[in-house]
PDB file of N, CA and C in Angstrom:
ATOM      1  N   UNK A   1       4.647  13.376  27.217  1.00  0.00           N
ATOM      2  CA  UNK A   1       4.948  11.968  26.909  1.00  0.00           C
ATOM      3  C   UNK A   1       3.811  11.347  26.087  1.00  0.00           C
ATOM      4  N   UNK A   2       2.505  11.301  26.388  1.00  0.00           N
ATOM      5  CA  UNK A   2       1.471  11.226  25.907  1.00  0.00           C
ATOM      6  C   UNK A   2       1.465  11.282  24.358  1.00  0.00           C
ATOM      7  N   UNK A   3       1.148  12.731  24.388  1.00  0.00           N
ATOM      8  CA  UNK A   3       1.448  13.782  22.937  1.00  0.00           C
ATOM      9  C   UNK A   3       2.679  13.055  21.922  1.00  0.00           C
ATOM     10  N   UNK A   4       3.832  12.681  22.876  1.00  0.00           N
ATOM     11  CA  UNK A   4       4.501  12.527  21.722  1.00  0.00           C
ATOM     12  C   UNK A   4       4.115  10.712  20.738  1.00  0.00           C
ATOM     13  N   UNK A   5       3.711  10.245  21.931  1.00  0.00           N
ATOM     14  CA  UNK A   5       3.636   8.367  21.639  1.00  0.00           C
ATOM     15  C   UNK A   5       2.564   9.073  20.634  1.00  0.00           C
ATOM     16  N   UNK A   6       1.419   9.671  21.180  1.00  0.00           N
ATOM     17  CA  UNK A   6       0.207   9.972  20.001  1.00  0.00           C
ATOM     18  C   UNK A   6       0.958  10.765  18.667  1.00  0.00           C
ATOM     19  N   UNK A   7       2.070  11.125  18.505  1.00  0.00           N
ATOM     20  CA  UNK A   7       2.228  11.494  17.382  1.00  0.00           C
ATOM     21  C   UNK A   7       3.220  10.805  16.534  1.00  0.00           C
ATOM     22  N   UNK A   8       3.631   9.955  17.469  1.00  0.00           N
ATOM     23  CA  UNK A   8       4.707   8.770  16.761  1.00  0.00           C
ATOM     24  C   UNK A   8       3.719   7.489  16.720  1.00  0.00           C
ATOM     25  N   UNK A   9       2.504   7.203  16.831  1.00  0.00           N
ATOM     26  CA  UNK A   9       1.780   6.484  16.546  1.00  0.00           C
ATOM     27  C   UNK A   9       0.912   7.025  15.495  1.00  0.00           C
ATOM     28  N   UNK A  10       0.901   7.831  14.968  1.00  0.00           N
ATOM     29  CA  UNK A  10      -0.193   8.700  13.945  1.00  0.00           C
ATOM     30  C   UNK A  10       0.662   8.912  12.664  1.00  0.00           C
ATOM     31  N   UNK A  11       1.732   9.462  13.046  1.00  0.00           N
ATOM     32  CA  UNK A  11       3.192   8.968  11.821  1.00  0.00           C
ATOM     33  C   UNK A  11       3.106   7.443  11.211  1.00  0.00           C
ATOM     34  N   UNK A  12       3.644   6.487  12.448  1.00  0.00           N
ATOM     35  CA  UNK A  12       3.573   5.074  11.897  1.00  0.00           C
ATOM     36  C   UNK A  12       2.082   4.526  11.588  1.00  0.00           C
ATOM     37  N   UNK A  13       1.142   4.730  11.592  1.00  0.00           N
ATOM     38  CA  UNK A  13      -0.199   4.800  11.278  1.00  0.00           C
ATOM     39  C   UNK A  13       0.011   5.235   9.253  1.00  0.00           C
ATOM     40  N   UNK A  14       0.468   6.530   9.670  1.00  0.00           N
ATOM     41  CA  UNK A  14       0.419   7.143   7.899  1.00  0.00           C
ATOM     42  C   UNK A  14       1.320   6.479   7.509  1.00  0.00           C
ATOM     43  N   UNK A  15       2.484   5.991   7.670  1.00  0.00           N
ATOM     44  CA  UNK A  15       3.794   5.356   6.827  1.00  0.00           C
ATOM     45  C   UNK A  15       2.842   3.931   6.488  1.00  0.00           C
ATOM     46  N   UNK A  16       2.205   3.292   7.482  1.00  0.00           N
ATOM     47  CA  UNK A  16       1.731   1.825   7.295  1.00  0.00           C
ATOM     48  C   UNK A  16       0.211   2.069   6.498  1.00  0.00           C
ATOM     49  N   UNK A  17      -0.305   2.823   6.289  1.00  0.00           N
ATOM     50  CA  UNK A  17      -1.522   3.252   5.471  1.00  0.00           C
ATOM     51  C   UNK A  17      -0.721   3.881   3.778  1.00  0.00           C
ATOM     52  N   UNK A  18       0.092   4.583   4.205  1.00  0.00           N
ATOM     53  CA  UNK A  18       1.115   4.758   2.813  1.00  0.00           C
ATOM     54  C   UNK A  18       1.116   3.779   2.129  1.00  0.00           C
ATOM     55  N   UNK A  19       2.267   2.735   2.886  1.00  0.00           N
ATOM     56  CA  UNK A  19       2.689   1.481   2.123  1.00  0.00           C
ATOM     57  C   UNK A  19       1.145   0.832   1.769  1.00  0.00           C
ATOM     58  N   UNK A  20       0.214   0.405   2.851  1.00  0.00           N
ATOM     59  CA  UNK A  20      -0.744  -0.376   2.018  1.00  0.00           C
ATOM     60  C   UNK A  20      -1.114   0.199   0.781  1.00  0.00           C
ATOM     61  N   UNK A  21      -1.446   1.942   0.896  1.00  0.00           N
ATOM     62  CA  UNK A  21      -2.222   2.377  -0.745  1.00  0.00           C
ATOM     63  C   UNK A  21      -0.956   1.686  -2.058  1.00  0.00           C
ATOM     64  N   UNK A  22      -0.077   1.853  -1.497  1.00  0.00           N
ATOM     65  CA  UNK A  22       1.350   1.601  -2.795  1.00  0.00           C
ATOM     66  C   UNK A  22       1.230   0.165  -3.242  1.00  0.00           C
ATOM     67  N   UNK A  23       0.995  -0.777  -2.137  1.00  0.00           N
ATOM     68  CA  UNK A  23       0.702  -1.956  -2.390  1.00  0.00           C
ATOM     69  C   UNK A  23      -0.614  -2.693  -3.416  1.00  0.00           C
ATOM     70  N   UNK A  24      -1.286  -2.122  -2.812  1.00  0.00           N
ATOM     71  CA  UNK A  24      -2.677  -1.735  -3.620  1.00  0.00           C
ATOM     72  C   UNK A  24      -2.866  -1.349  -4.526  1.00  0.00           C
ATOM     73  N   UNK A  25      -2.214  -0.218  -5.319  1.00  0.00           N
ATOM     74  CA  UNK A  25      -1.930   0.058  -6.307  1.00  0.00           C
ATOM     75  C   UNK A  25      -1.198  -0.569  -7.107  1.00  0.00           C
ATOM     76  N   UNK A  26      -0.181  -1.085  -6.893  1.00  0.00           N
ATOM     77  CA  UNK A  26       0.885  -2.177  -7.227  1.00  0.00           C
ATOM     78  C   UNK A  26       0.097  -3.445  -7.774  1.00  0.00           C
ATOM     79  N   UNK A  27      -0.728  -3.648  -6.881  1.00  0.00           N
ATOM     80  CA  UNK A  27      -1.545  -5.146  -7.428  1.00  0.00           C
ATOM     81  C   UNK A  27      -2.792  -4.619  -7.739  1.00  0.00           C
ATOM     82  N   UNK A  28      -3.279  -3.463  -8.003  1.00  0.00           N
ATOM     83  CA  UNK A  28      -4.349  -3.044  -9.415  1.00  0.00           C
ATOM     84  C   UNK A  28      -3.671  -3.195 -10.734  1.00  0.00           C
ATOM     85  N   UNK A  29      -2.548  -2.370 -10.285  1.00  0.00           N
ATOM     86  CA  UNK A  29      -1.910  -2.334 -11.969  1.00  0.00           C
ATOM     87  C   UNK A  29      -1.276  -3.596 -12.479  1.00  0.00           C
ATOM     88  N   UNK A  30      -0.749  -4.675 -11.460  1.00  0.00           N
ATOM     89  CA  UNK A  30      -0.173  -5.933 -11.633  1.00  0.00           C
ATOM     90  C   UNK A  30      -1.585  -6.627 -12.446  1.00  0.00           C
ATOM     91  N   UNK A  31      -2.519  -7.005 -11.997  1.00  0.00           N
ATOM     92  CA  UNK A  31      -3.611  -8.198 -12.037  1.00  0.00           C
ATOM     93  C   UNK A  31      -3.622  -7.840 -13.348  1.00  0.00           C
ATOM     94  N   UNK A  32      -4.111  -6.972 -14.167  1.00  0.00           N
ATOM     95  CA  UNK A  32      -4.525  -6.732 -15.554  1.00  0.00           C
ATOM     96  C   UNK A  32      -3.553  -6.688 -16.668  1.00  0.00           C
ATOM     97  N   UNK A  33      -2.376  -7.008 -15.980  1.00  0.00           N
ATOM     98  CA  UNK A  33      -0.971  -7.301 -16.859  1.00  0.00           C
ATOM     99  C   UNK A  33      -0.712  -8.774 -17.095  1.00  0.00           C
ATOM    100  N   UNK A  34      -1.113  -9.010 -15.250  1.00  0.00           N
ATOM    101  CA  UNK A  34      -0.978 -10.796 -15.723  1.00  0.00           C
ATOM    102  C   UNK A  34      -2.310 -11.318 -16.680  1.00  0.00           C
ATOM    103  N   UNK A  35      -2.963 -10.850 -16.455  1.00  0.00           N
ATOM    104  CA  UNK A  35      -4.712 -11.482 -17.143  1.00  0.00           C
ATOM    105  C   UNK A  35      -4.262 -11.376 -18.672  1.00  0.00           C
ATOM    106  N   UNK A  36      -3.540 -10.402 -19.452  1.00  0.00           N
ATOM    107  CA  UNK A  36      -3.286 -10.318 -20.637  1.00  0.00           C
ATOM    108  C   UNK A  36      -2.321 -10.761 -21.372  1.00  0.00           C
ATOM    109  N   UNK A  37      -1.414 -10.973 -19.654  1.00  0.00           N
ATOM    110  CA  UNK A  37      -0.003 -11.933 -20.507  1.00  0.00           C
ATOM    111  C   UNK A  37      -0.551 -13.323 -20.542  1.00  0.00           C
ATOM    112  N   UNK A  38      -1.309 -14.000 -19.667  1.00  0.00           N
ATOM    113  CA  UNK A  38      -2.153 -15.061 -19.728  1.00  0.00           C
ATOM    114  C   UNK A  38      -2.927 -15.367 -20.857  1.00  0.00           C
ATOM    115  N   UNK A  39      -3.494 -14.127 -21.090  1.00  0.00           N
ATOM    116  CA  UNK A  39      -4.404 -14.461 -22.255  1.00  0.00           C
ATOM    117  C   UNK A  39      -3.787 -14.620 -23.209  1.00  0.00           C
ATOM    118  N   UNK A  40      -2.737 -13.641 -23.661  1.00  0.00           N
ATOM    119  CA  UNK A  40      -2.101 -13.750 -25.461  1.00  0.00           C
ATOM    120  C   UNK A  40      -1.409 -15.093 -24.601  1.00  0.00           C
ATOM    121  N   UNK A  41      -0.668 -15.533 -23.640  1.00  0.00           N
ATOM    122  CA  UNK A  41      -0.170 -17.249 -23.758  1.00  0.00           C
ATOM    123  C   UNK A  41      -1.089 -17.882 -24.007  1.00  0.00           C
TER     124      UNK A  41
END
């Protein structure tokens, strides 16, 4: 029982560490798109 919560907590751990890197990445590559659409406006 243990074992399994520890491995269904270590899963949802990586899915929720997943999504943050994607997110993160998402708004690296976002910020320097808006800064330039800003700028040429």
């Amino acid at each position: 029982m243990h074992l399994a919560f520890l491995i269904t907590f270590l899963a949802l751990l990586g899915k929720v560490g997943a999504t943050a890197i994607a997110v993160f990445i998402t708004l690296f590559g976002l910020i320097p798109w808006l800064i330039a659409k800003i700028l040429r406006w």
